[in-house]
PDB file of N, CA and C in Angstrom:
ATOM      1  N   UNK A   1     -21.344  -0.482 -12.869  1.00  0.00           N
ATOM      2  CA  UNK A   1     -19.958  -0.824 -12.640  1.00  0.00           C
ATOM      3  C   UNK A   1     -19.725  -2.255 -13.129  1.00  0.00           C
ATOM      4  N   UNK A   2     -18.535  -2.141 -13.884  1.00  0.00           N
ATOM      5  CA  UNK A   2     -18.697  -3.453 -14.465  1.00  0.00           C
ATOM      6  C   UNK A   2     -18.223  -4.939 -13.486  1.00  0.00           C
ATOM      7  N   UNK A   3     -17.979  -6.102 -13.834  1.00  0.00           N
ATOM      8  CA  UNK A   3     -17.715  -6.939 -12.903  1.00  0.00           C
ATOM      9  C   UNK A   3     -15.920  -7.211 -13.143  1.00  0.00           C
ATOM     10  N   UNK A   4     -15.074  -6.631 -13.631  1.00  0.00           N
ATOM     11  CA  UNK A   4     -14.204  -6.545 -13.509  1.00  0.00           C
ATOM     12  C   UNK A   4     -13.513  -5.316 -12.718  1.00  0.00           C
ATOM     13  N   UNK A   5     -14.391  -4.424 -12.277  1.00  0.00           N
ATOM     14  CA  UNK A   5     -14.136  -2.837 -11.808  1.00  0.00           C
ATOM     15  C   UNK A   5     -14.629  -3.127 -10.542  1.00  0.00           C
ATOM     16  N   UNK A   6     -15.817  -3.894 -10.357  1.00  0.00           N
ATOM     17  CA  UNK A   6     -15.498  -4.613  -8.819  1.00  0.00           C
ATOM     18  C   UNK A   6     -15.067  -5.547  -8.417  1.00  0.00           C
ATOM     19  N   UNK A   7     -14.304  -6.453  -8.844  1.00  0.00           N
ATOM     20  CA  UNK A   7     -12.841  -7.358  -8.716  1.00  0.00           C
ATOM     21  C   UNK A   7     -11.901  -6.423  -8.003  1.00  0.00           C
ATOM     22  N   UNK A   8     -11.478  -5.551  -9.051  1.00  0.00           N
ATOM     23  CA  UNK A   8     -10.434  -4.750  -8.511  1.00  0.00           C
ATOM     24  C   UNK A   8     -10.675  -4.043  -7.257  1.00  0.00           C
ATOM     25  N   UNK A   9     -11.613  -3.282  -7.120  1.00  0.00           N
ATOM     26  CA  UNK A   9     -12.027  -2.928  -6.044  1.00  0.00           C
ATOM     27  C   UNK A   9     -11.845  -3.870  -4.665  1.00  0.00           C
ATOM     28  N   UNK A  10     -12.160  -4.912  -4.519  1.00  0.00           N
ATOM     29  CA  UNK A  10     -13.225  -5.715  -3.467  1.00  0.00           C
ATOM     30  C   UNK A  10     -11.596  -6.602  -3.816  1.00  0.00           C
ATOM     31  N   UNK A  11     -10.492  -6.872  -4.609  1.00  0.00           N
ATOM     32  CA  UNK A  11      -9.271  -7.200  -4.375  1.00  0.00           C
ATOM     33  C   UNK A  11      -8.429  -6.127  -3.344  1.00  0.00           C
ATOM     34  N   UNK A  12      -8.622  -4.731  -3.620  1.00  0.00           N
ATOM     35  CA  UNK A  12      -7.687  -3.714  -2.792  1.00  0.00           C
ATOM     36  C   UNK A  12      -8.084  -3.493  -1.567  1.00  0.00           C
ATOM     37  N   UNK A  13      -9.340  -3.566  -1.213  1.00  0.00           N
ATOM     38  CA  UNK A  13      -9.703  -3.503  -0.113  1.00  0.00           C
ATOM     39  C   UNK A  13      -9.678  -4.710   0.458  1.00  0.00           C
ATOM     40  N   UNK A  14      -9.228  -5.659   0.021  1.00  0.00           N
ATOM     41  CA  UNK A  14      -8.842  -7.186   0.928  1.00  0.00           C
ATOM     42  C   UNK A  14      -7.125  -7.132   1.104  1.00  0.00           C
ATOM     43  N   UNK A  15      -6.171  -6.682   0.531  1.00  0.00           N
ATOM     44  CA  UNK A  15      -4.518  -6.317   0.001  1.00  0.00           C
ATOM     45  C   UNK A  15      -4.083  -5.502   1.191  1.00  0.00           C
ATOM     46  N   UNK A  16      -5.451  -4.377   1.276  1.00  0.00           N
ATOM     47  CA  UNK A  16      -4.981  -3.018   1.650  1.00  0.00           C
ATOM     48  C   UNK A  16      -5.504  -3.436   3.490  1.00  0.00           C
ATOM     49  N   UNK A  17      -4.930  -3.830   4.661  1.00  0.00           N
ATOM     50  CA  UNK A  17      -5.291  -4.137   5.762  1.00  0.00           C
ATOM     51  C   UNK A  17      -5.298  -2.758   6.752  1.00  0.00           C
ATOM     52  N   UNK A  18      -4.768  -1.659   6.321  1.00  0.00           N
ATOM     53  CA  UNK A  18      -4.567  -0.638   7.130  1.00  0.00           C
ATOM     54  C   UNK A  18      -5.483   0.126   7.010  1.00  0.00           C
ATOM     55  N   UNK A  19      -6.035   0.726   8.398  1.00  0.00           N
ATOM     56  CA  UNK A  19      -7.169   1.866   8.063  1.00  0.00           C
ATOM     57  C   UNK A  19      -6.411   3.313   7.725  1.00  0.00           C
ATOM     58  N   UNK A  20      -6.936   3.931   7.106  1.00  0.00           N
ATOM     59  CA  UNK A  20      -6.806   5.312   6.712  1.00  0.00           C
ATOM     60  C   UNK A  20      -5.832   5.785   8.139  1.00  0.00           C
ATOM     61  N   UNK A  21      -6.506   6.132   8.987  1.00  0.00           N
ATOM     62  CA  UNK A  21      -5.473   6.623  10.156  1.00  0.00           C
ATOM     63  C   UNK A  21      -4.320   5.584  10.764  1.00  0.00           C
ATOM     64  N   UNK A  22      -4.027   4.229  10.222  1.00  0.00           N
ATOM     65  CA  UNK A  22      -3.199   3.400  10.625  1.00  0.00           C
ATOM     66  C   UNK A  22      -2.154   4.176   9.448  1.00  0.00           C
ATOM     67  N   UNK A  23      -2.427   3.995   8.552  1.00  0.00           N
ATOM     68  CA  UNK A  23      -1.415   4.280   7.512  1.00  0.00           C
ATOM     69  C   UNK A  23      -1.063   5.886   7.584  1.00  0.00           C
ATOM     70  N   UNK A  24      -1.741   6.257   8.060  1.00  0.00           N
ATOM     71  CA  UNK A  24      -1.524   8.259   7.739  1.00  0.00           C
ATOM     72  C   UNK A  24      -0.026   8.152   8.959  1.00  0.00           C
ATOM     73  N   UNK A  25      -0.198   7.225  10.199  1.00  0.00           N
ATOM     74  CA  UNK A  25       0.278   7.399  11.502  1.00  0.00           C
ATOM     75  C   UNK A  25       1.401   6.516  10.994  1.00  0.00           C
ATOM     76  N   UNK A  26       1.493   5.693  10.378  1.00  0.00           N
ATOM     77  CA  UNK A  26       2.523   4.970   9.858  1.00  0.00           C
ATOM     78  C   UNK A  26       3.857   5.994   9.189  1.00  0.00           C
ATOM     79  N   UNK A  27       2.801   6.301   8.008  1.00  0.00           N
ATOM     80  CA  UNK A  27       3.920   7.337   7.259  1.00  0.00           C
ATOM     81  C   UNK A  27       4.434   8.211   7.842  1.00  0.00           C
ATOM     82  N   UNK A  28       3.608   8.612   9.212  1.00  0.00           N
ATOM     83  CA  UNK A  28       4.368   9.779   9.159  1.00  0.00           C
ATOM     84  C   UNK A  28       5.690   9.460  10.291  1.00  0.00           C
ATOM     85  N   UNK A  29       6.196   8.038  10.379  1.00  0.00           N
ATOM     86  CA  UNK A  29       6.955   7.713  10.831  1.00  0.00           C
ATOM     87  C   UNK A  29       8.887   7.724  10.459  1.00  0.00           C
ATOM     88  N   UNK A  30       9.791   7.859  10.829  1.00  0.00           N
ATOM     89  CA  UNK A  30      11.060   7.494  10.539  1.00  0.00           C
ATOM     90  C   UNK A  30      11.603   6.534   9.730  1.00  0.00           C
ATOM     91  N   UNK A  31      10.624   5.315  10.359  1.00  0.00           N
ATOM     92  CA  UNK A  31      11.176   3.961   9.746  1.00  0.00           C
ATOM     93  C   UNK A  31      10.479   4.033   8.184  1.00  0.00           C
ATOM     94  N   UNK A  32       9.238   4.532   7.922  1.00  0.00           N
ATOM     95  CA  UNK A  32       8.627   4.672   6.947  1.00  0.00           C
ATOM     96  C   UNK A  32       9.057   5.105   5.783  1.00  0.00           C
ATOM     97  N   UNK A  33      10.110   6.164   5.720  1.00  0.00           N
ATOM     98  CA  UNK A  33      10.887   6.686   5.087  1.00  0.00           C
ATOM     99  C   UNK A  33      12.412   5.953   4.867  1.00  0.00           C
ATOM    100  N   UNK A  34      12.263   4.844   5.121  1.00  0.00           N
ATOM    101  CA  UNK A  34      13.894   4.843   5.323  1.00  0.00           C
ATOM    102  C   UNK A  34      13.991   3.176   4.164  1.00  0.00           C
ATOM    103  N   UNK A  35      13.052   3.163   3.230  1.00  0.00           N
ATOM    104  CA  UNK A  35      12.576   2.472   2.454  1.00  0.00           C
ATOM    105  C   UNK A  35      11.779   2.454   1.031  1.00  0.00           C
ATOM    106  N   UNK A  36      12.476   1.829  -0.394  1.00  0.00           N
ATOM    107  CA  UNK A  36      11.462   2.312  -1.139  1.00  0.00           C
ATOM    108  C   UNK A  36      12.650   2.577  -2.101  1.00  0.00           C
ATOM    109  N   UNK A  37      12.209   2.868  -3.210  1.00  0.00           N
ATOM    110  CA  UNK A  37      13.292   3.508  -4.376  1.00  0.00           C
ATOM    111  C   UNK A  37      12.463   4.766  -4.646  1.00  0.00           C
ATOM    112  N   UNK A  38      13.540   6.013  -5.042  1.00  0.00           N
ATOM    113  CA  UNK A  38      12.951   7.370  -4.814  1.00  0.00           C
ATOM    114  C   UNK A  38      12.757   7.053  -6.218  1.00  0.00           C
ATOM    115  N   UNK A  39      12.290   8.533  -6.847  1.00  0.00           N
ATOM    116  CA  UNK A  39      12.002   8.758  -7.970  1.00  0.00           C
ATOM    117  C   UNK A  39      12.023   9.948  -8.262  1.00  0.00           C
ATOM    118  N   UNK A  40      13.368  10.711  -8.073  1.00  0.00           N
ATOM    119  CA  UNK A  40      14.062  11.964  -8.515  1.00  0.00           C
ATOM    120  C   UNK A  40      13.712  13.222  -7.193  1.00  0.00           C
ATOM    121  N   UNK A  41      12.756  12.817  -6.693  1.00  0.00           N
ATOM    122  CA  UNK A  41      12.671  13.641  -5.258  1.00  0.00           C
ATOM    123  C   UNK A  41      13.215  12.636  -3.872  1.00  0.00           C
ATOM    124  N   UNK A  42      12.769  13.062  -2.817  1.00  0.00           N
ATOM    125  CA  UNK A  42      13.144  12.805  -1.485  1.00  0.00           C
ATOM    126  C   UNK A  42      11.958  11.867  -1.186  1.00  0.00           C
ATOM    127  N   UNK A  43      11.377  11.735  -1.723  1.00  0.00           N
ATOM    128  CA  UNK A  43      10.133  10.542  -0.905  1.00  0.00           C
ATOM    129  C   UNK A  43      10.308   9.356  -1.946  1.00  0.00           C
ATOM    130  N   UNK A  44       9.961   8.296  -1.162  1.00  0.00           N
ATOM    131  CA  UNK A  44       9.545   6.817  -2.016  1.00  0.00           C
ATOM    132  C   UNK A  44       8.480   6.814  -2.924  1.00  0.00           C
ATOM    133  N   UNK A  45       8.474   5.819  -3.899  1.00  0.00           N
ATOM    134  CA  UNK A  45       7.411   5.442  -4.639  1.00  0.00           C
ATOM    135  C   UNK A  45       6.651   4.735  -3.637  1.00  0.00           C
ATOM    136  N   UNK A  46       6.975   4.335  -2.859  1.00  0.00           N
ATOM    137  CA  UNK A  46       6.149   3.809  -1.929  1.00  0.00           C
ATOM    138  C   UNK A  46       5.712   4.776  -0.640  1.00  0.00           C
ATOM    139  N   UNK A  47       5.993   5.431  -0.429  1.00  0.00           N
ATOM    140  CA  UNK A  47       5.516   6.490   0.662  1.00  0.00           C
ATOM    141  C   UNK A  47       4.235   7.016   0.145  1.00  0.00           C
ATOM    142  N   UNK A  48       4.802   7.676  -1.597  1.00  0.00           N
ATOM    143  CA  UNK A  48       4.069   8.572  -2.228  1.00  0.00           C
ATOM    144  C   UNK A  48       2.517   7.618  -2.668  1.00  0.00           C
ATOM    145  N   UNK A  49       2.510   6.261  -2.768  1.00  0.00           N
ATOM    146  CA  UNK A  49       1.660   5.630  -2.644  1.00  0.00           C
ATOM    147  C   UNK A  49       0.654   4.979  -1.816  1.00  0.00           C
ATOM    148  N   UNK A  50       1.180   5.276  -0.790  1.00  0.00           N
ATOM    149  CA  UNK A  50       0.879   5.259   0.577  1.00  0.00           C
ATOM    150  C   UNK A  50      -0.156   6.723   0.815  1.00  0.00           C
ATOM    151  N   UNK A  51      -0.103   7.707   0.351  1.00  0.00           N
ATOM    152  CA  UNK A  51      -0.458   9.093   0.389  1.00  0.00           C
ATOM    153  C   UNK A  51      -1.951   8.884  -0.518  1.00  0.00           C
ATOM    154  N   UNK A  52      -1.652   8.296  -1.724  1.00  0.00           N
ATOM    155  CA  UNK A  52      -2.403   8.157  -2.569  1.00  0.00           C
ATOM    156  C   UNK A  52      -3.428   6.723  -2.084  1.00  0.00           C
ATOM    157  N   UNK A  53      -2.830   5.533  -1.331  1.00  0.00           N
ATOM    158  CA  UNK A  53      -3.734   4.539  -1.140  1.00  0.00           C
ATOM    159  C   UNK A  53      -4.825   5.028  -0.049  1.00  0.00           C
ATOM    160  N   UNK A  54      -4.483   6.158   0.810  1.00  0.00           N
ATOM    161  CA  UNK A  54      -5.188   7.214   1.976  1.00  0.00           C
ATOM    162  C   UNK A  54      -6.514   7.332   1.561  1.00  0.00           C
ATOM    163  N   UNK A  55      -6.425   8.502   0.550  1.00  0.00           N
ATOM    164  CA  UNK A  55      -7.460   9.009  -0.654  1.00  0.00           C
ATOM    165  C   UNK A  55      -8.166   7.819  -0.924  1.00  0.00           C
ATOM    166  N   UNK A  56      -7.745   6.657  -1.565  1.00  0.00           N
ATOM    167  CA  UNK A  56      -8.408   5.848  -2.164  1.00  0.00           C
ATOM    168  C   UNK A  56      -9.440   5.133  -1.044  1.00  0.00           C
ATOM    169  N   UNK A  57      -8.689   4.936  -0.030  1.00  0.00           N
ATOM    170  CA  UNK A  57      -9.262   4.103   1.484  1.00  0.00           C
ATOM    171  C   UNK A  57     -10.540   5.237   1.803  1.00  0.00           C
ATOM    172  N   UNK A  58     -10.579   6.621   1.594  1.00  0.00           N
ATOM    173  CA  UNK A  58     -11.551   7.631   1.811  1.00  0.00           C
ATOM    174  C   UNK A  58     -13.026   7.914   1.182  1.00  0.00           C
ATOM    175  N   UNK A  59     -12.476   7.565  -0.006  1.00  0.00           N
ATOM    176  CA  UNK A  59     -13.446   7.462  -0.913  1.00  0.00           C
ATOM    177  C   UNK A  59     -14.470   6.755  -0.908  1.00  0.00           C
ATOM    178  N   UNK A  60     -15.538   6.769  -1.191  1.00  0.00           N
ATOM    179  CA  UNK A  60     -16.944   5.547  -1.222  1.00  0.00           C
ATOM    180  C   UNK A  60     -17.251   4.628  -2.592  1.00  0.00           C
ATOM    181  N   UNK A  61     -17.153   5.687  -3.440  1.00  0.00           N
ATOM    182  CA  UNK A  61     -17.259   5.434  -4.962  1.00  0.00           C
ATOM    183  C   UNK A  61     -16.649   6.421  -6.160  1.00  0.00           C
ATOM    184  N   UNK A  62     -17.032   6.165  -6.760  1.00  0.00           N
ATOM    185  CA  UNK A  62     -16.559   7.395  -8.099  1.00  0.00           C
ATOM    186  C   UNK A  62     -15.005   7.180  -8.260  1.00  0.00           C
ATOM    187  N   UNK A  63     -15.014   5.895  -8.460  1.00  0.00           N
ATOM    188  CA  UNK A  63     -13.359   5.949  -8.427  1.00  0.00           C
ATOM    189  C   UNK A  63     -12.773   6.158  -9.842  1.00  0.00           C
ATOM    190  N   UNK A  64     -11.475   7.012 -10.260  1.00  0.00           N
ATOM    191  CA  UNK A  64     -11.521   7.542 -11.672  1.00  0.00           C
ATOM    192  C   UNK A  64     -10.571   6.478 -12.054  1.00  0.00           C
ATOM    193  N   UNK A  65     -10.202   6.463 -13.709  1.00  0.00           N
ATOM    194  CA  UNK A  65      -9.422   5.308 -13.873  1.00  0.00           C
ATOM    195  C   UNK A  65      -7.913   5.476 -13.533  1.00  0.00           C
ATOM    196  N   UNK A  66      -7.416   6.216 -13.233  1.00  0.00           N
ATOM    197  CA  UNK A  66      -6.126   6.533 -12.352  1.00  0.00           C
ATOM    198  C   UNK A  66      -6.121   5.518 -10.741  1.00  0.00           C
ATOM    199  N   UNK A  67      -7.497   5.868 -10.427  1.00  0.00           N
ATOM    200  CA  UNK A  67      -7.439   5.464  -8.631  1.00  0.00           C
ATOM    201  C   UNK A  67      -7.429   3.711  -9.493  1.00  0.00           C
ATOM    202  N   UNK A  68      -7.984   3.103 -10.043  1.00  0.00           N
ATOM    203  CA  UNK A  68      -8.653   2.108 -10.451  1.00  0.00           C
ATOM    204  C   UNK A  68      -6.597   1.306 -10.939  1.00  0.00           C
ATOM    205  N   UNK A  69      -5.969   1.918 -11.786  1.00  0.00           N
ATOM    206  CA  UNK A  69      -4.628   1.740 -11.903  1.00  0.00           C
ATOM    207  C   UNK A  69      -4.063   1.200 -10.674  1.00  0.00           C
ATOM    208  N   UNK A  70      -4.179   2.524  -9.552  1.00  0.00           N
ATOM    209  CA  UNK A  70      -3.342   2.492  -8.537  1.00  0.00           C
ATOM    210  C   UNK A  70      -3.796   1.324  -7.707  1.00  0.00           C
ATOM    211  N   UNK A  71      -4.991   0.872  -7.775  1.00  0.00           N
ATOM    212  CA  UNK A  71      -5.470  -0.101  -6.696  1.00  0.00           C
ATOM    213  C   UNK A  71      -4.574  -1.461  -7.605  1.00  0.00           C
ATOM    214  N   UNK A  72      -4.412  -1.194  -8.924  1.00  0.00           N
ATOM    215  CA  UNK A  72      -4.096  -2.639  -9.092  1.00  0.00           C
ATOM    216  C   UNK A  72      -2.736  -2.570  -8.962  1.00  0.00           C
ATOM    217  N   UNK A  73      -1.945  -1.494  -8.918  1.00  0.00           N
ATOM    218  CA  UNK A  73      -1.018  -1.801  -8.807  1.00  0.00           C
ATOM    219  C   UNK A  73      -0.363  -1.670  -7.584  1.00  0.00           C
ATOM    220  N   UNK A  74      -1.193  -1.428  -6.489  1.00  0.00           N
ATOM    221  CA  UNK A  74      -0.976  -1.851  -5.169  1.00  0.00           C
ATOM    222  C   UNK A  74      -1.405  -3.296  -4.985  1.00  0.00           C
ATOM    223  N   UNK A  75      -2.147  -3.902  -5.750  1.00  0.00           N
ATOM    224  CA  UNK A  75      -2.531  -5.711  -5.511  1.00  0.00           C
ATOM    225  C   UNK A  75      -1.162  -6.166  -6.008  1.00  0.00           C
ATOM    226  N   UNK A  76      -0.911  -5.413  -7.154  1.00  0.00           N
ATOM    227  CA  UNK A  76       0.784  -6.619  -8.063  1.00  0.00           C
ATOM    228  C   UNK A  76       1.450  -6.682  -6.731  1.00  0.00           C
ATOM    229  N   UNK A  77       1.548  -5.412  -5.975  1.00  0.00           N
ATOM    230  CA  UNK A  77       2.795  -5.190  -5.352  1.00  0.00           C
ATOM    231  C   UNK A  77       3.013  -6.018  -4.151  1.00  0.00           C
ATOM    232  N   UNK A  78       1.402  -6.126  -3.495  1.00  0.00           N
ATOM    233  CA  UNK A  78       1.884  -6.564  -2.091  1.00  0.00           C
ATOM    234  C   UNK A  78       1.791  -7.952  -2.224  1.00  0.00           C
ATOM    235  N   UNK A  79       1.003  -9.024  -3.424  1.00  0.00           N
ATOM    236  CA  UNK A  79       1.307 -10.260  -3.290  1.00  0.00           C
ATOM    237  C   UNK A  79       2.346 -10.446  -3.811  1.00  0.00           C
ATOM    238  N   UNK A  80       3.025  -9.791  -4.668  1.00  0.00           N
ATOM    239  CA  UNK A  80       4.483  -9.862  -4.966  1.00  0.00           C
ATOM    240  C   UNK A  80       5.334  -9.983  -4.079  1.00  0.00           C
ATOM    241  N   UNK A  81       5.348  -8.956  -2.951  1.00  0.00           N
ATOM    242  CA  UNK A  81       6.067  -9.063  -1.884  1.00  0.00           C
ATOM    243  C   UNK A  81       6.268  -9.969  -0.591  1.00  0.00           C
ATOM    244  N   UNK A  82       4.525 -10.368  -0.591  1.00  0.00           N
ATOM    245  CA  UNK A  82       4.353 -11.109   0.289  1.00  0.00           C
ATOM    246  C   UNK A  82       4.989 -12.442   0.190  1.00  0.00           C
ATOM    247  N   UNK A  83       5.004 -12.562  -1.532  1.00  0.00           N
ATOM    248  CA  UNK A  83       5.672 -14.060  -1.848  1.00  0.00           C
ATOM    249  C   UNK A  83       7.398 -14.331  -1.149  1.00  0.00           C
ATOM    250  N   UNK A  84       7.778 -12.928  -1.471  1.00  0.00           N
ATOM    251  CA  UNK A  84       9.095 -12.661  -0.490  1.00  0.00           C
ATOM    252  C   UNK A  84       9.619 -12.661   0.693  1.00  0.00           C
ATOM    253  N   UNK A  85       8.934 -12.821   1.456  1.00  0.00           N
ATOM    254  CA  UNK A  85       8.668 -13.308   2.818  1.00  0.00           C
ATOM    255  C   UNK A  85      10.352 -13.772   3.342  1.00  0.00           C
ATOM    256  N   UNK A  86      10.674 -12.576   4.320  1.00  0.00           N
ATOM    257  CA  UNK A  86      12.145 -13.623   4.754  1.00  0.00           C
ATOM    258  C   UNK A  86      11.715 -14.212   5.938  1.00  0.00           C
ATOM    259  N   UNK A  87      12.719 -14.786   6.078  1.00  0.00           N
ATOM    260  CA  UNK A  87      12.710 -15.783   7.187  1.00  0.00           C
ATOM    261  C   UNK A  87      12.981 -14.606   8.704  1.00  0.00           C
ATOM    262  N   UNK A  88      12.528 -15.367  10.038  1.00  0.00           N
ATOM    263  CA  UNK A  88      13.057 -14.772  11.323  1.00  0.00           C
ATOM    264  C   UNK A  88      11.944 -13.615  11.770  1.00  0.00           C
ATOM    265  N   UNK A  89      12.312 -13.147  12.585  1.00  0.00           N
ATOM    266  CA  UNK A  89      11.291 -11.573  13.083  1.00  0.00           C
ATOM    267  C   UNK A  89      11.376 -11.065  11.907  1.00  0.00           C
ATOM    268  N   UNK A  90      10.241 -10.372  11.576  1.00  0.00           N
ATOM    269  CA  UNK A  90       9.725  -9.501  10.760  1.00  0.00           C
ATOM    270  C   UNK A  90       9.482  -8.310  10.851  1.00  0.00           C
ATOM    271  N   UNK A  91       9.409  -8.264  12.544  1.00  0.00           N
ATOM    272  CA  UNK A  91       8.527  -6.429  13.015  1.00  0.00           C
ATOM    273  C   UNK A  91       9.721  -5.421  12.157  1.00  0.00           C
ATOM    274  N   UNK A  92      10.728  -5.772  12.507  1.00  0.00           N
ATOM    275  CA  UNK A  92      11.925  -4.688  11.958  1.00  0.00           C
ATOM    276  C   UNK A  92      12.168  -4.321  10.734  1.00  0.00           C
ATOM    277  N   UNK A  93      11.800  -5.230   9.873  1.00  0.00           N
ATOM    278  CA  UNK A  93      12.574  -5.441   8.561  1.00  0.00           C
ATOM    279  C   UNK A  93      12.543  -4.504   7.209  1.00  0.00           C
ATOM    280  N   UNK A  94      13.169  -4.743   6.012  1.00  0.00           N
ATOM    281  CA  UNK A  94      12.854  -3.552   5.755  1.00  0.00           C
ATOM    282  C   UNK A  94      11.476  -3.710   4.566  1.00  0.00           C
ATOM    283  N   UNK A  95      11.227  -5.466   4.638  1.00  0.00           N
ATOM    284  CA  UNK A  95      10.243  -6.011   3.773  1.00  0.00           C
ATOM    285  C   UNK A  95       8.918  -5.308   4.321  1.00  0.00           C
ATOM    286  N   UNK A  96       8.812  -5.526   6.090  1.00  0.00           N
ATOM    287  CA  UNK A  96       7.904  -4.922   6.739  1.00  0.00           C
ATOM    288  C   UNK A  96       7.310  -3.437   6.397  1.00  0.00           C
ATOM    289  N   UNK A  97       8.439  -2.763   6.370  1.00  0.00           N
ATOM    290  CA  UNK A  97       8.218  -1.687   6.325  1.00  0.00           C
ATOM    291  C   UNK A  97       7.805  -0.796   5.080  1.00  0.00           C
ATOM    292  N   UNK A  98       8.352  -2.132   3.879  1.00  0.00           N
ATOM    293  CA  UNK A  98       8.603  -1.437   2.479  1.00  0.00           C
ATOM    294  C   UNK A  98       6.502  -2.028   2.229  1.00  0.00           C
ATOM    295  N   UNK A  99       5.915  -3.180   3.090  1.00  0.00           N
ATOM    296  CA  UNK A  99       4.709  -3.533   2.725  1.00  0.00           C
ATOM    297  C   UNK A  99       3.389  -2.193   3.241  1.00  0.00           C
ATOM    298  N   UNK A 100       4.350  -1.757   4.623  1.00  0.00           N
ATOM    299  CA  UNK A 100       3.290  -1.032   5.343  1.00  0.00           C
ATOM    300  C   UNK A 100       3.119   0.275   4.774  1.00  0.00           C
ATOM    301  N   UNK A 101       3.985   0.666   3.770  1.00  0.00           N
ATOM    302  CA  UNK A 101       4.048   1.946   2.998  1.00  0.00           C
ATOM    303  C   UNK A 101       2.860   1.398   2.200  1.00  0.00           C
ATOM    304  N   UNK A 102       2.720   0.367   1.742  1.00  0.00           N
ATOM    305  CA  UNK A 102       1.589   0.005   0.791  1.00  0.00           C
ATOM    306  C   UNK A 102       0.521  -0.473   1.321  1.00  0.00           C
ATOM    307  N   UNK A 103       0.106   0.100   2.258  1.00  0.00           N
ATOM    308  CA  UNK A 103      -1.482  -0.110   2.999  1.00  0.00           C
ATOM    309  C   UNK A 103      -1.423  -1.680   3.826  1.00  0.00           C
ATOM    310  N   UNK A 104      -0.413  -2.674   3.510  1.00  0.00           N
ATOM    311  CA  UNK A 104      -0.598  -4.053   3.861  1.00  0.00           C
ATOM    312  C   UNK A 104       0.323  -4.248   5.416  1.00  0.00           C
ATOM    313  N   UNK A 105      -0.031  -4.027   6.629  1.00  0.00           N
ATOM    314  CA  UNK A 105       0.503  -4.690   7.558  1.00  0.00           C
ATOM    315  C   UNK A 105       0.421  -6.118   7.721  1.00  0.00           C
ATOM    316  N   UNK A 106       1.675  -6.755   7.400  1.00  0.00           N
ATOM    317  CA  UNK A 106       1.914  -8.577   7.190  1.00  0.00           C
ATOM    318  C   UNK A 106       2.103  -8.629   8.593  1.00  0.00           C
ATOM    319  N   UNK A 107       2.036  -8.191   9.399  1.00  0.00           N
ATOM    320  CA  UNK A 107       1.891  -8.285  11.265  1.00  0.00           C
ATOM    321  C   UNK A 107       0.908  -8.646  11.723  1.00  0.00           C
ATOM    322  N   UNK A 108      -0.618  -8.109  11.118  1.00  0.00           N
ATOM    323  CA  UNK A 108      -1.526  -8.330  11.484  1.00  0.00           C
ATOM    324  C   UNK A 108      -2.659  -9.859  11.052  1.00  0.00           C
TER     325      UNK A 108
END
């Protein structure tokens, strides 16, 4: 494995703060859904990534270059977001909610 393929790795699993059953119990929430830009169906790009960061959190190794994509583009996303940071309580918001679709609880 090369040393850029465990960067990425050993970056998503530092990004990604939610365990597999934090996030499964997340999504399958109200607020979870009520966030995200669709993409011609009824679920978020972010829900649907959330589904997919699951799988990835499951896995041990053998990651294909699709999963290897998705991890990085769950890193763009959540320090992107994090830089966004509003001001005031946070538990509610829809920044909160749009991060926790992406494996990252900024609560914790």
């Amino acid at each position: 494995m090369s040393k850029d393929v465990k960067s990425v790795i050993a970056d998503f699993h530092q990004v990604v703060n939610m365990t597999p059953k934090e996030l499964e119990s997340w999504l399958d929430t109200d607020e979870s859904q009520t966030v995200g830009q669709k993409d011609g169906d009824d679920e978020s790009i972010g829900h649907k990534s959330g589904r997919h960061i699951i799988q990835l959190l499951q896995k041990k190794d053998d990651y294909t270059d699709d999963d290897l994509s998705h991890m990085k583009k769950v890193i763009s996303y959540v320090h992107r977001h994090l830089a966004q940071q509003p001001s005031g309580d946070l538990e509610h918001t829809r920044w909160c909610y749009s991060l926790k679709n992406w494996g990252h609880d900024p609560l914790k």
